[in-house]
PDB file of N, CA and C in Angstrom:
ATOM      1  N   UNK A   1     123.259 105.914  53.397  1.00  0.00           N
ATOM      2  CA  UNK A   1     122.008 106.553  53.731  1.00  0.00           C
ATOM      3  C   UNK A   1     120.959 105.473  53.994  1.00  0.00           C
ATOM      4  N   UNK A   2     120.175 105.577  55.115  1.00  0.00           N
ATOM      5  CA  UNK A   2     119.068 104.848  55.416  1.00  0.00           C
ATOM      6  C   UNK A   2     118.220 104.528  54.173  1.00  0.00           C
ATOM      7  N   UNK A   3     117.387 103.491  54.184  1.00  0.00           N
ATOM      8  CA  UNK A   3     116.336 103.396  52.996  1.00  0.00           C
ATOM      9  C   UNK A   3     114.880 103.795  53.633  1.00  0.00           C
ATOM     10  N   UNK A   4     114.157 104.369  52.974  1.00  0.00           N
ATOM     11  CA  UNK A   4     113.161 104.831  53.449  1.00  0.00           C
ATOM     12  C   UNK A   4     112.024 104.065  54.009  1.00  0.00           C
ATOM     13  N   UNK A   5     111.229 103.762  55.059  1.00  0.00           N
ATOM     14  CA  UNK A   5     110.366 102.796  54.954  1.00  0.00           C
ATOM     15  C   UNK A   5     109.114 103.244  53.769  1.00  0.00           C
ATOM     16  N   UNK A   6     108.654 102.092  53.856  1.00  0.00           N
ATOM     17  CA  UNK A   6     107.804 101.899  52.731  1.00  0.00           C
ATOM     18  C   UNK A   6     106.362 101.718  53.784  1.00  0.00           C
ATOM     19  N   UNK A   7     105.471 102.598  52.592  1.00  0.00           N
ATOM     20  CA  UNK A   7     104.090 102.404  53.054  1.00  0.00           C
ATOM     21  C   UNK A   7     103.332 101.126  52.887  1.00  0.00           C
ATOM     22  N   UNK A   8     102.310 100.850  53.112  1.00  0.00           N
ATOM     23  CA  UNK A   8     101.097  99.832  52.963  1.00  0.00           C
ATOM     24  C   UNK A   8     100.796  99.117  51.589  1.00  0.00           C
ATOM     25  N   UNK A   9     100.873 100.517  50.568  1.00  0.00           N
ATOM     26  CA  UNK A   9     100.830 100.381  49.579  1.00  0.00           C
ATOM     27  C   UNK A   9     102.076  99.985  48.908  1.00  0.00           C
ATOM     28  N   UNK A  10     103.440 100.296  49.288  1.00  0.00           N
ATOM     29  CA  UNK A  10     104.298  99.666  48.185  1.00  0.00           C
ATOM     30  C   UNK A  10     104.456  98.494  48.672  1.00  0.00           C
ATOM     31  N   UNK A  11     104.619  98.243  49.847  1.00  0.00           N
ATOM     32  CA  UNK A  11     104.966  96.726  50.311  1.00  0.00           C
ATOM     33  C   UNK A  11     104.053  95.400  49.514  1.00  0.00           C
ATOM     34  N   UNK A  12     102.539  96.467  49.472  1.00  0.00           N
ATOM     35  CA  UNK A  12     102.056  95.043  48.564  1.00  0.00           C
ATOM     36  C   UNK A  12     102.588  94.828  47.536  1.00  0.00           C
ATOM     37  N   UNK A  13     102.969  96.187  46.508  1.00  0.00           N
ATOM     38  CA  UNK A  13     103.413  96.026  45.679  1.00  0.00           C
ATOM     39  C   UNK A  13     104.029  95.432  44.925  1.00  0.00           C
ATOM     40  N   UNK A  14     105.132  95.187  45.955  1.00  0.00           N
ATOM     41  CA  UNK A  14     106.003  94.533  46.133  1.00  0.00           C
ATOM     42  C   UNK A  14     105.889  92.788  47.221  1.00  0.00           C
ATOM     43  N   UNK A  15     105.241  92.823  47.281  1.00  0.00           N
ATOM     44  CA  UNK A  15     104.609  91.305  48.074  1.00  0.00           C
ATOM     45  C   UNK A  15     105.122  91.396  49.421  1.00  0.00           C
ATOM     46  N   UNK A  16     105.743  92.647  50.142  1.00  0.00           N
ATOM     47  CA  UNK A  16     106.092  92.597  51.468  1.00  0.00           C
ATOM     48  C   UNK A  16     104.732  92.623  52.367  1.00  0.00           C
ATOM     49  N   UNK A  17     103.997  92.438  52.383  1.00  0.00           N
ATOM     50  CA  UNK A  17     102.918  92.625  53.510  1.00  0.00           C
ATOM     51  C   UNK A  17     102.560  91.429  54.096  1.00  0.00           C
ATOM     52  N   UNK A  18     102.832  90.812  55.079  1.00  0.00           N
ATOM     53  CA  UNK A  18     102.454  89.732  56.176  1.00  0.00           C
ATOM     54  C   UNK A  18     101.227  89.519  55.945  1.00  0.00           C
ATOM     55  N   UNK A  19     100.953  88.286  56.497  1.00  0.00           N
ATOM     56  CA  UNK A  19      99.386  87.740  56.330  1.00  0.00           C
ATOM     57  C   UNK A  19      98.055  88.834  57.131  1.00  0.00           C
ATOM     58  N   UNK A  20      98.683  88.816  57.994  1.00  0.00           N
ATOM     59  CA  UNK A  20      97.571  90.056  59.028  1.00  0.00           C
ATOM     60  C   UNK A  20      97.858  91.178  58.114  1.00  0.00           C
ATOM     61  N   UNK A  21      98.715  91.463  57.825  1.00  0.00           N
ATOM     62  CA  UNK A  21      98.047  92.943  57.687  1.00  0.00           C
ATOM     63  C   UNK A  21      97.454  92.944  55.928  1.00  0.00           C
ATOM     64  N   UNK A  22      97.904  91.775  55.304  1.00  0.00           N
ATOM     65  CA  UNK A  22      97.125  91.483  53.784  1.00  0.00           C
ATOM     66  C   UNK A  22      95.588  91.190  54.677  1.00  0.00           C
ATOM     67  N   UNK A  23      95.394  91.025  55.329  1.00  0.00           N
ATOM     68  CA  UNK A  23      93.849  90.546  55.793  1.00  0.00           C
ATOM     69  C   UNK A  23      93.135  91.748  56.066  1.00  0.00           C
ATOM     70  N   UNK A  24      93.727  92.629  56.757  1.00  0.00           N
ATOM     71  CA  UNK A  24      93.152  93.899  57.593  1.00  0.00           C
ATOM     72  C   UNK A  24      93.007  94.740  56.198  1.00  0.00           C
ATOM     73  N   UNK A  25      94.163  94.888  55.471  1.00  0.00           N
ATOM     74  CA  UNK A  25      93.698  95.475  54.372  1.00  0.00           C
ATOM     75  C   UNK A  25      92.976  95.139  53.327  1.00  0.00           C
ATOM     76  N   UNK A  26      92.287  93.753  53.199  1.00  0.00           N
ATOM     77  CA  UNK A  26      91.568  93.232  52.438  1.00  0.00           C
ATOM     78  C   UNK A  26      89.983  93.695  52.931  1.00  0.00           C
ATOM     79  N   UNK A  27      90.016  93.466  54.563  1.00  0.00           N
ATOM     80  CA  UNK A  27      88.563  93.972  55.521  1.00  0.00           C
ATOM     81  C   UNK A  27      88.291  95.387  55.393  1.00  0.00           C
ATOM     82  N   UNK A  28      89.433  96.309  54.963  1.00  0.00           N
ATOM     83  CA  UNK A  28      89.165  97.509  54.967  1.00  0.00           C
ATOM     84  C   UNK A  28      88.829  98.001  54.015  1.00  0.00           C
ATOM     85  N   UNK A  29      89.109  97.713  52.799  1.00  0.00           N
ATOM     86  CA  UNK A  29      88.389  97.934  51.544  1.00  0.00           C
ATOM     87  C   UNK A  29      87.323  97.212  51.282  1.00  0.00           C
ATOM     88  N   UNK A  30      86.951  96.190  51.622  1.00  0.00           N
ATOM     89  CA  UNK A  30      85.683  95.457  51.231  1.00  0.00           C
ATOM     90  C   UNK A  30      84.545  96.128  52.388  1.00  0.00           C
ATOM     91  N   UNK A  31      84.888  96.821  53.164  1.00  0.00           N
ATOM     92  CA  UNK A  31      84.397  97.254  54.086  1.00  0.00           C
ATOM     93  C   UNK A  31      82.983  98.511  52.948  1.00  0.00           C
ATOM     94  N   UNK A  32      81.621  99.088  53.999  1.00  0.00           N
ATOM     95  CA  UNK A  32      81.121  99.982  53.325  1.00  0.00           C
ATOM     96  C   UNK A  32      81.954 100.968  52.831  1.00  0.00           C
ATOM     97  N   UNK A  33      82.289 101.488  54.091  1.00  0.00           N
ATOM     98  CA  UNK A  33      83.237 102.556  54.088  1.00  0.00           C
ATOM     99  C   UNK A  33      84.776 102.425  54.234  1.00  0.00           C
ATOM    100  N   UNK A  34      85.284 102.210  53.569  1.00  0.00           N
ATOM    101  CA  UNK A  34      87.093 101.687  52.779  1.00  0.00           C
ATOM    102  C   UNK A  34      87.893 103.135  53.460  1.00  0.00           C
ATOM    103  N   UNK A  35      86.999 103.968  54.037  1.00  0.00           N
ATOM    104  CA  UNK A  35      88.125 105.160  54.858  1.00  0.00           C
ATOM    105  C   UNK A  35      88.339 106.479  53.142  1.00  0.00           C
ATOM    106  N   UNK A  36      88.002 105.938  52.046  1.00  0.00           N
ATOM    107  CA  UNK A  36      87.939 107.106  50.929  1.00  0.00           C
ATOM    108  C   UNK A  36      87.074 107.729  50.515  1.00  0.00           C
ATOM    109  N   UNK A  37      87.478 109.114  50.506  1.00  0.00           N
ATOM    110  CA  UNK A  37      86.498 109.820  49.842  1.00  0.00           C
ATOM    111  C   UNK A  37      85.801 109.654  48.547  1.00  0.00           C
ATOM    112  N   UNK A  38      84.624 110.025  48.111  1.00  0.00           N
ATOM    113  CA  UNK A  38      84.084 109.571  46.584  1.00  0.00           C
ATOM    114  C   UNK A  38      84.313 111.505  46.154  1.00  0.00           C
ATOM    115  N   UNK A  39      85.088 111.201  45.470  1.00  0.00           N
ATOM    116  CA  UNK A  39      85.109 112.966  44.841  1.00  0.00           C
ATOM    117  C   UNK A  39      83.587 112.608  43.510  1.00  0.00           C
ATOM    118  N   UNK A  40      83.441 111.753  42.604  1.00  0.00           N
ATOM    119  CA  UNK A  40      82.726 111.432  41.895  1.00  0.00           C
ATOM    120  C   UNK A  40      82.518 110.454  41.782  1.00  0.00           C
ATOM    121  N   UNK A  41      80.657 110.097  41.903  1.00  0.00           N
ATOM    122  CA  UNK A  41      80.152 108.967  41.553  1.00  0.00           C
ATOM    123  C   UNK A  41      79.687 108.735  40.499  1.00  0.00           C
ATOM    124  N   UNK A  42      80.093 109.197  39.252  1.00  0.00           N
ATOM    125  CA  UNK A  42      79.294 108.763  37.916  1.00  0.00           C
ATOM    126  C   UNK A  42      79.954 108.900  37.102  1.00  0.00           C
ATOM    127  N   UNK A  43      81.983 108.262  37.458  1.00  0.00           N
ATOM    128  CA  UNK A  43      82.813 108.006  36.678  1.00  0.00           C
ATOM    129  C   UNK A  43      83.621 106.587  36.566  1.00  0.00           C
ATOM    130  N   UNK A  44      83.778 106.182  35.147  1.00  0.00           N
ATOM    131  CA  UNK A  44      84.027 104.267  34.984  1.00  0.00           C
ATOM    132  C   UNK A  44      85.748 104.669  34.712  1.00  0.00           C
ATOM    133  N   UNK A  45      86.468 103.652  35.092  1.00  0.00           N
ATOM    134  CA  UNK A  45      87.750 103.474  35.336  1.00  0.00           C
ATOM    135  C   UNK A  45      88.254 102.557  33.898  1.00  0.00           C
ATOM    136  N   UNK A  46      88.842 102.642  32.984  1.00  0.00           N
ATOM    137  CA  UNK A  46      89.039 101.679  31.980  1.00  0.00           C
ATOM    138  C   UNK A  46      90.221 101.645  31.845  1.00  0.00           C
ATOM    139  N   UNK A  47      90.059  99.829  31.828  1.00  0.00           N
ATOM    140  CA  UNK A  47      92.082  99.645  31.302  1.00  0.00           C
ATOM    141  C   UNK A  47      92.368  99.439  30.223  1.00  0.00           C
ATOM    142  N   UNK A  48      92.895 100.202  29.302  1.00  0.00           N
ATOM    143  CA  UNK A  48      93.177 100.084  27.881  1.00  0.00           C
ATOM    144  C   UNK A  48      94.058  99.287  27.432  1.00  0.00           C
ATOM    145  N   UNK A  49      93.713  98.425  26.611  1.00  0.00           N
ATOM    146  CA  UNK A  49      94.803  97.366  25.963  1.00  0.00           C
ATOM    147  C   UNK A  49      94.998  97.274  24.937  1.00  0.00           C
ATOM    148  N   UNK A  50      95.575  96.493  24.034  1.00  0.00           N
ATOM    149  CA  UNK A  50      95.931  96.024  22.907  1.00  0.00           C
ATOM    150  C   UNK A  50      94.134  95.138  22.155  1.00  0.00           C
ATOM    151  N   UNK A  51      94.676  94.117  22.658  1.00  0.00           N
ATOM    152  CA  UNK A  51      93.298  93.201  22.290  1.00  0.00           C
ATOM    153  C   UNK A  51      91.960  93.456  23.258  1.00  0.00           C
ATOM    154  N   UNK A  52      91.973  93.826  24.228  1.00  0.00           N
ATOM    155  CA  UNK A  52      90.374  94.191  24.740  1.00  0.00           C
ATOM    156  C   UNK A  52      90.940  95.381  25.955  1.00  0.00           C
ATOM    157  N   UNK A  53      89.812  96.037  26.374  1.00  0.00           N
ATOM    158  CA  UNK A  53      89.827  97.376  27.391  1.00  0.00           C
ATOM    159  C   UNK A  53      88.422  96.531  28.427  1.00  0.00           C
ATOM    160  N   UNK A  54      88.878  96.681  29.668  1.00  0.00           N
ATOM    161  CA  UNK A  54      88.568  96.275  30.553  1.00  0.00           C
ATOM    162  C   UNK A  54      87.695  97.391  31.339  1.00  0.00           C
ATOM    163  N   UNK A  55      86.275  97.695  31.889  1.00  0.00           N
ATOM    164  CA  UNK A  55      85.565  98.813  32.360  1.00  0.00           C
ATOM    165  C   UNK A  55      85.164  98.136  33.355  1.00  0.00           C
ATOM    166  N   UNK A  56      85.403  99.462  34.603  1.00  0.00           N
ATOM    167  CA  UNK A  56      84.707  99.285  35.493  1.00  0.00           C
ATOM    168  C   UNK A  56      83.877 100.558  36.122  1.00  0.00           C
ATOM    169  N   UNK A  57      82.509  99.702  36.262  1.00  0.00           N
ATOM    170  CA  UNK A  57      81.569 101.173  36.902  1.00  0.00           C
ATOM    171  C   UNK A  57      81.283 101.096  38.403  1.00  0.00           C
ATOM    172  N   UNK A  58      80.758 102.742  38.929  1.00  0.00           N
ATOM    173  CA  UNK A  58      80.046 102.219  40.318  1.00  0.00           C
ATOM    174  C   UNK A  58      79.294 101.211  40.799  1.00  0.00           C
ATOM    175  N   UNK A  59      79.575 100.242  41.854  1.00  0.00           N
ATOM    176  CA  UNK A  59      78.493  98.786  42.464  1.00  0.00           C
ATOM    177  C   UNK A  59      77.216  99.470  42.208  1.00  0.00           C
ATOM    178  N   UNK A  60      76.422  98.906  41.197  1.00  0.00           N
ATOM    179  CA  UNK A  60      74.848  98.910  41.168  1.00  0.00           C
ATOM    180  C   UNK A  60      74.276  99.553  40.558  1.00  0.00           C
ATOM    181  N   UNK A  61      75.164  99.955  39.260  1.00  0.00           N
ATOM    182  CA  UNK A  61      75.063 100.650  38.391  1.00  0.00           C
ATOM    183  C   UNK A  61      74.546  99.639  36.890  1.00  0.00           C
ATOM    184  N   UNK A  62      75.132  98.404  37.362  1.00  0.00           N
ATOM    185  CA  UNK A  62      74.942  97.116  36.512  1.00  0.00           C
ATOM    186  C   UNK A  62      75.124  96.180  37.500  1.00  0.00           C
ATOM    187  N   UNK A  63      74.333  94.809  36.666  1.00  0.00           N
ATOM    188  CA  UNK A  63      74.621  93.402  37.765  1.00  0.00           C
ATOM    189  C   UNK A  63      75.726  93.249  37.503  1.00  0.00           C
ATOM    190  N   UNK A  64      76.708  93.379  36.547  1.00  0.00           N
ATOM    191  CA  UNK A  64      77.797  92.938  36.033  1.00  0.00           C
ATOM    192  C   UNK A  64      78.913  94.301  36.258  1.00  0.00           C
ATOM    193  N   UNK A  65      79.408  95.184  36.870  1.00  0.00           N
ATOM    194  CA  UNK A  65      80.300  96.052  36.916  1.00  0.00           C
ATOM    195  C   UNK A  65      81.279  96.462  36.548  1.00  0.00           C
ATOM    196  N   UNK A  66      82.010  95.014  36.081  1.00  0.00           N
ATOM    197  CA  UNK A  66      83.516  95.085  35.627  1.00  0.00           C
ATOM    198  C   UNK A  66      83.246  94.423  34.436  1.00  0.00           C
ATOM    199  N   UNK A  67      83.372  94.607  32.923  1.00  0.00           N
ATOM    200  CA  UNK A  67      82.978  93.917  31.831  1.00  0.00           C
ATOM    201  C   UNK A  67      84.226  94.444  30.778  1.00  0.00           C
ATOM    202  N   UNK A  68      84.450  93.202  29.891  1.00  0.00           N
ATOM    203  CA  UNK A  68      85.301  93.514  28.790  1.00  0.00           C
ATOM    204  C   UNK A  68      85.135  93.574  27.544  1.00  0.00           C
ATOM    205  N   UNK A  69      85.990  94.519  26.642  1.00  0.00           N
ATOM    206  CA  UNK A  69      85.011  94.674  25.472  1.00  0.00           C
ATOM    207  C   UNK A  69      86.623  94.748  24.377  1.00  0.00           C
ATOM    208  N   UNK A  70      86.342  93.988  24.118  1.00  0.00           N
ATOM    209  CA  UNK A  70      86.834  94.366  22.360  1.00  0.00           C
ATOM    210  C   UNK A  70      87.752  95.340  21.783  1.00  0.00           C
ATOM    211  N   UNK A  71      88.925  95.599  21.290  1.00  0.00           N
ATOM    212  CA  UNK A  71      89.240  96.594  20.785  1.00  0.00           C
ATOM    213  C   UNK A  71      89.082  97.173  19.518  1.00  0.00           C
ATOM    214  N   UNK A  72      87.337  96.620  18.828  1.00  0.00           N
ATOM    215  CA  UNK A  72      87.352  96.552  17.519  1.00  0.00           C
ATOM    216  C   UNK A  72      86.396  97.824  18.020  1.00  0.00           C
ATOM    217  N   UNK A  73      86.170  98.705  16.536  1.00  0.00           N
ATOM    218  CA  UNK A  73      85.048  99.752  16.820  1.00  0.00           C
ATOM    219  C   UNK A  73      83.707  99.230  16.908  1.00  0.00           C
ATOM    220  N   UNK A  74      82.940  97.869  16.582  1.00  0.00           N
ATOM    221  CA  UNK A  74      81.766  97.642  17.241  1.00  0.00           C
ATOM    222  C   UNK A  74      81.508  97.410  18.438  1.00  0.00           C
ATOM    223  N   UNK A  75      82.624  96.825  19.224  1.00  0.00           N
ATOM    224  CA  UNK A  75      82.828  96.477  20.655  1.00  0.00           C
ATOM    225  C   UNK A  75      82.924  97.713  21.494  1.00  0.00           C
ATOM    226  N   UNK A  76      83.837  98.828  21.187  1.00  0.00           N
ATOM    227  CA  UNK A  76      84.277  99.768  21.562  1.00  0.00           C
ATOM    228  C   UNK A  76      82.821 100.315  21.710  1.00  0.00           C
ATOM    229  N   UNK A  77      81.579 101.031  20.535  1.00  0.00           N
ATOM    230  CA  UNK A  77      80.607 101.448  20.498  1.00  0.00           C
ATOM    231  C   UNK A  77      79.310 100.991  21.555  1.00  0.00           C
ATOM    232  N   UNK A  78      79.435  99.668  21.448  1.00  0.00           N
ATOM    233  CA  UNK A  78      79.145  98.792  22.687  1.00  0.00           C
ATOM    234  C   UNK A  78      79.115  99.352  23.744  1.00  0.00           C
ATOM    235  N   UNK A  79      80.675  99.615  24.386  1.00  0.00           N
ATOM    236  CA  UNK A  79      81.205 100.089  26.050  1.00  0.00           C
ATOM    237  C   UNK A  79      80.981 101.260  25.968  1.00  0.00           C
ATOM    238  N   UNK A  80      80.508 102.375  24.648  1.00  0.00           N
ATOM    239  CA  UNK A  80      80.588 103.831  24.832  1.00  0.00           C
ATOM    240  C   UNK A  80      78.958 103.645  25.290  1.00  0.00           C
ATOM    241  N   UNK A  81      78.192 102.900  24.493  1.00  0.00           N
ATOM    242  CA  UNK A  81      76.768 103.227  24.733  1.00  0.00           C
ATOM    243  C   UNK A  81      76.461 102.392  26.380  1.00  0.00           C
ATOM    244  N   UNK A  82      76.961 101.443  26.458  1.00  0.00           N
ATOM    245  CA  UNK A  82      77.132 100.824  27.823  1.00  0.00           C
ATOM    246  C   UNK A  82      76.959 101.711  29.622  1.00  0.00           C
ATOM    247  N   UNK A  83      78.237 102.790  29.124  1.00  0.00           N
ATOM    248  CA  UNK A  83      78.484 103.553  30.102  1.00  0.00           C
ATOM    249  C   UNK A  83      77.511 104.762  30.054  1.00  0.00           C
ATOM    250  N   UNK A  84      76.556 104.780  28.882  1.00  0.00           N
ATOM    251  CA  UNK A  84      75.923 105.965  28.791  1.00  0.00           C
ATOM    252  C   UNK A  84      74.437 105.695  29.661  1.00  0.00           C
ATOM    253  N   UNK A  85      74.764 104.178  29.520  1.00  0.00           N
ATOM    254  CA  UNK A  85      73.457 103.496  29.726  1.00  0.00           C
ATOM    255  C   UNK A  85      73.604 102.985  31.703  1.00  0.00           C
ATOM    256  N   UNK A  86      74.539 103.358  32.047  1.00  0.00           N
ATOM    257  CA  UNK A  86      74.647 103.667  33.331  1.00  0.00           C
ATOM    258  C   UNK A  86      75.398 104.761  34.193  1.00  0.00           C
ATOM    259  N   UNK A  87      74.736 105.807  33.509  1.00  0.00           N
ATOM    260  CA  UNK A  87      74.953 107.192  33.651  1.00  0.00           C
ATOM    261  C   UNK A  87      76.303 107.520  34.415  1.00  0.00           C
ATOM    262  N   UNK A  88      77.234 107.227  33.374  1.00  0.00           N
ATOM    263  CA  UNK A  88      78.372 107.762  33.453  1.00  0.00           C
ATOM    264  C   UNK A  88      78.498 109.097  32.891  1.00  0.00           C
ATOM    265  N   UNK A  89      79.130 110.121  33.466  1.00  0.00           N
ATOM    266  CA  UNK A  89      79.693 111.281  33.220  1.00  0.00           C
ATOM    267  C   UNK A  89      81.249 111.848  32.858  1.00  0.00           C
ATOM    268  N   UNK A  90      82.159 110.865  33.300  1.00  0.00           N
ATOM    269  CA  UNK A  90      83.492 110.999  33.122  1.00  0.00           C
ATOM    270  C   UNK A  90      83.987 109.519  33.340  1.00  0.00           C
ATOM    271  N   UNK A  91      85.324 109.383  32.336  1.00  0.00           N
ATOM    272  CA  UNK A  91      85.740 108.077  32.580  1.00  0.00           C
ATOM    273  C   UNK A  91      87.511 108.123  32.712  1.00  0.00           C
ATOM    274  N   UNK A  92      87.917 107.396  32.896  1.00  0.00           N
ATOM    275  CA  UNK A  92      89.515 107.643  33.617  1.00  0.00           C
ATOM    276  C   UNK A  92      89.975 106.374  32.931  1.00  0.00           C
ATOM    277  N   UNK A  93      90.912 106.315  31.750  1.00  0.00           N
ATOM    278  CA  UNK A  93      91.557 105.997  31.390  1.00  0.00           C
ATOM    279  C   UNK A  93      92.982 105.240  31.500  1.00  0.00           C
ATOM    280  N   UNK A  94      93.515 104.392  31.440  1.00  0.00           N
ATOM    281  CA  UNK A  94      94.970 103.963  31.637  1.00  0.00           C
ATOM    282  C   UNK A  94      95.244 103.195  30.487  1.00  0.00           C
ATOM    283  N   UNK A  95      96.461 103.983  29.801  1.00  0.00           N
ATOM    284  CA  UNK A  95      96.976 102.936  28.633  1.00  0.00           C
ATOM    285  C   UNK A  95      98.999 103.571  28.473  1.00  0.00           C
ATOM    286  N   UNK A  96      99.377 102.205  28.157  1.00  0.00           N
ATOM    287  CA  UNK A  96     100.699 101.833  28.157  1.00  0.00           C
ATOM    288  C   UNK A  96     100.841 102.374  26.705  1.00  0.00           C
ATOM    289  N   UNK A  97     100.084 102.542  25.809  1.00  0.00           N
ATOM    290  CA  UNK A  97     100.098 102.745  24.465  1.00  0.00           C
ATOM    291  C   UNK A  97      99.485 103.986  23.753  1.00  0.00           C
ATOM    292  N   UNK A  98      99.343 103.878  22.034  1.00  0.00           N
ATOM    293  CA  UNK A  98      98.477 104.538  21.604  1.00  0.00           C
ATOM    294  C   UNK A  98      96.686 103.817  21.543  1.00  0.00           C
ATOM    295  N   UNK A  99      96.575 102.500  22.443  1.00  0.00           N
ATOM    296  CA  UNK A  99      94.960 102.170  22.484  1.00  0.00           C
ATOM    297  C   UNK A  99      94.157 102.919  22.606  1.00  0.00           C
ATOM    298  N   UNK A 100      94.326 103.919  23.475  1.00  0.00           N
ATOM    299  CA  UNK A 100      92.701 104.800  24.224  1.00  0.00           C
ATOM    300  C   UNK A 100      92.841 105.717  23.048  1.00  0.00           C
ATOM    301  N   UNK A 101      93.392 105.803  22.128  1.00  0.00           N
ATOM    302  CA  UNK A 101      93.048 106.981  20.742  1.00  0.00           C
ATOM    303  C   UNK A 101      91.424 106.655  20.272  1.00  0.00           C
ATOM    304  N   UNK A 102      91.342 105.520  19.793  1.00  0.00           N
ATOM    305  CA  UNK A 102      89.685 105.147  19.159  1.00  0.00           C
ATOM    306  C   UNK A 102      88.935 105.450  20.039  1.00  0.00           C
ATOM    307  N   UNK A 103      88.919 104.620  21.239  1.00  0.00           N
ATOM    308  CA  UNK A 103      88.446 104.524  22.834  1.00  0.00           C
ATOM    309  C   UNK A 103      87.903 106.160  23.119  1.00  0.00           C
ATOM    310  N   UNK A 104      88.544 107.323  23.259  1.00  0.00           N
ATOM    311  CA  UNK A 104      88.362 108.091  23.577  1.00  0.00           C
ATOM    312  C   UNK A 104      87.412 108.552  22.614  1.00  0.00           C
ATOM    313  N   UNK A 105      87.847 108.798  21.414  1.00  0.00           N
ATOM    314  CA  UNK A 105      87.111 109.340  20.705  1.00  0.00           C
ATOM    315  C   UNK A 105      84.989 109.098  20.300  1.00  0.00           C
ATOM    316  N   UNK A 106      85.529 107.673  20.693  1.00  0.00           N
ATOM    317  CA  UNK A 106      83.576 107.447  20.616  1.00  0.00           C
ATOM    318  C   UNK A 106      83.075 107.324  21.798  1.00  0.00           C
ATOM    319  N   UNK A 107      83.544 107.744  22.884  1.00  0.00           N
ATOM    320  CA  UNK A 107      83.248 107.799  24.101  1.00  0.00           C
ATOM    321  C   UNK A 107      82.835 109.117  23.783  1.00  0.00           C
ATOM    322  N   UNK A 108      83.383 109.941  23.322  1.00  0.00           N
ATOM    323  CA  UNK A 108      83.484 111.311  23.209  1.00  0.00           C
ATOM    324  C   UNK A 108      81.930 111.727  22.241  1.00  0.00           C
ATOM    325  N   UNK A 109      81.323 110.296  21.409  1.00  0.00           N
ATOM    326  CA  UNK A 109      80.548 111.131  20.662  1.00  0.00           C
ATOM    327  C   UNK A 109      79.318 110.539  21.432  1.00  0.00           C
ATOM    328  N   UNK A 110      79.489 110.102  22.734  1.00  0.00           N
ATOM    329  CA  UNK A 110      78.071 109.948  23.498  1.00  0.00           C
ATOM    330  C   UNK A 110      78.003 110.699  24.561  1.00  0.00           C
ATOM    331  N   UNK A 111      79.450 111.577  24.577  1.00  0.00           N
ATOM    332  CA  UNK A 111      78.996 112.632  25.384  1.00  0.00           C
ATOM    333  C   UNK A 111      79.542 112.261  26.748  1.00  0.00           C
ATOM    334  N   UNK A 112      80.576 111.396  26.951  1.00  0.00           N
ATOM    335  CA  UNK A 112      81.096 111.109  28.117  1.00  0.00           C
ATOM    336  C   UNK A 112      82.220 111.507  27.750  1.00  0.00           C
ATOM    337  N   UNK A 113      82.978 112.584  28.365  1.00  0.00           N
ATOM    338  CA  UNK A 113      84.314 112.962  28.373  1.00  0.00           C
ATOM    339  C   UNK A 113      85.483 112.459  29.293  1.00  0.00           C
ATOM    340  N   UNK A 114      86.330 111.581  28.413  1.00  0.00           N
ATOM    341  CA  UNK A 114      87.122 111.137  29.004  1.00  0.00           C
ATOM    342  C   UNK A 114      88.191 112.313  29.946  1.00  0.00           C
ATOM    343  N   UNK A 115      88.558 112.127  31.338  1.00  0.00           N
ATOM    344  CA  UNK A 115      89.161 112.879  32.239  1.00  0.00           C
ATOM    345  C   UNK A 115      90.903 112.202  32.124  1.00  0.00           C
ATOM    346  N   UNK A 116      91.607 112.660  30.970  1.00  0.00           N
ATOM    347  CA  UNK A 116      93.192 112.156  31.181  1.00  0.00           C
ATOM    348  C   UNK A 116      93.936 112.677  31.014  1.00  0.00           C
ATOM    349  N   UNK A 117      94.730 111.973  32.211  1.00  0.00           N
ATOM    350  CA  UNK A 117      95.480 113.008  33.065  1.00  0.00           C
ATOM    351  C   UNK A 117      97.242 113.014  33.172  1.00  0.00           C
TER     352      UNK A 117
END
């Protein structure tokens, strides 16, 4: 059986993408308009880890956008009041583990409901 071709996206994935078209797709996302829709603008993306969780908010929401914090509960309290403090409404989560258990929960007591899915 044939193998299927692969899109844009797995090839990077996978490091198949040629120099031109790693370029075109580098111009197209850095671009204003990256070709995606915004379903919501007043939700932070966090990568949950072991030793620190990594946040990122909408450009210009902070000078600093992408910031890392701690997996201790003062750090954590930190990034909950952080995101409150640049009017976040929902936040999107990713964890390999049980990390986003604390994470969620004091996110939860400033009133930003984590969306996971």
């Amino acid at each position: 059986m044939a193998e299927r071709k692969k899109n844009a996206f797995q090839r990077l994935k996978k490091g198949q993408l040629n120099r031109k078209e790693r370029r075109d797709l580098e111009r197209r996302l850095n671009t204003e308009d990256p070709g995606l829709e915004i379903v919501n603008r007043n939700v932070a993306g966090i990568d949950v880890g072991n030793e620190s969780h990594y946040v990122a908010v909408p450009p210009g929401r902070d000078p600093q956008p992408v910031q890392e914090f701690g997996s201790w509960t003062a750090d954590l309290e930190r990034m909950a009041d952080w995101l409150k403090t640049c009017g976040i409404e929902t936040v999107v989560m990713q964890s390999t583990g049980v990390y986003f258990a604390l994470s969620s929960a004091l996110i939860g007591r400033v009133q930003v409901p984590p969306a996971l899915r």
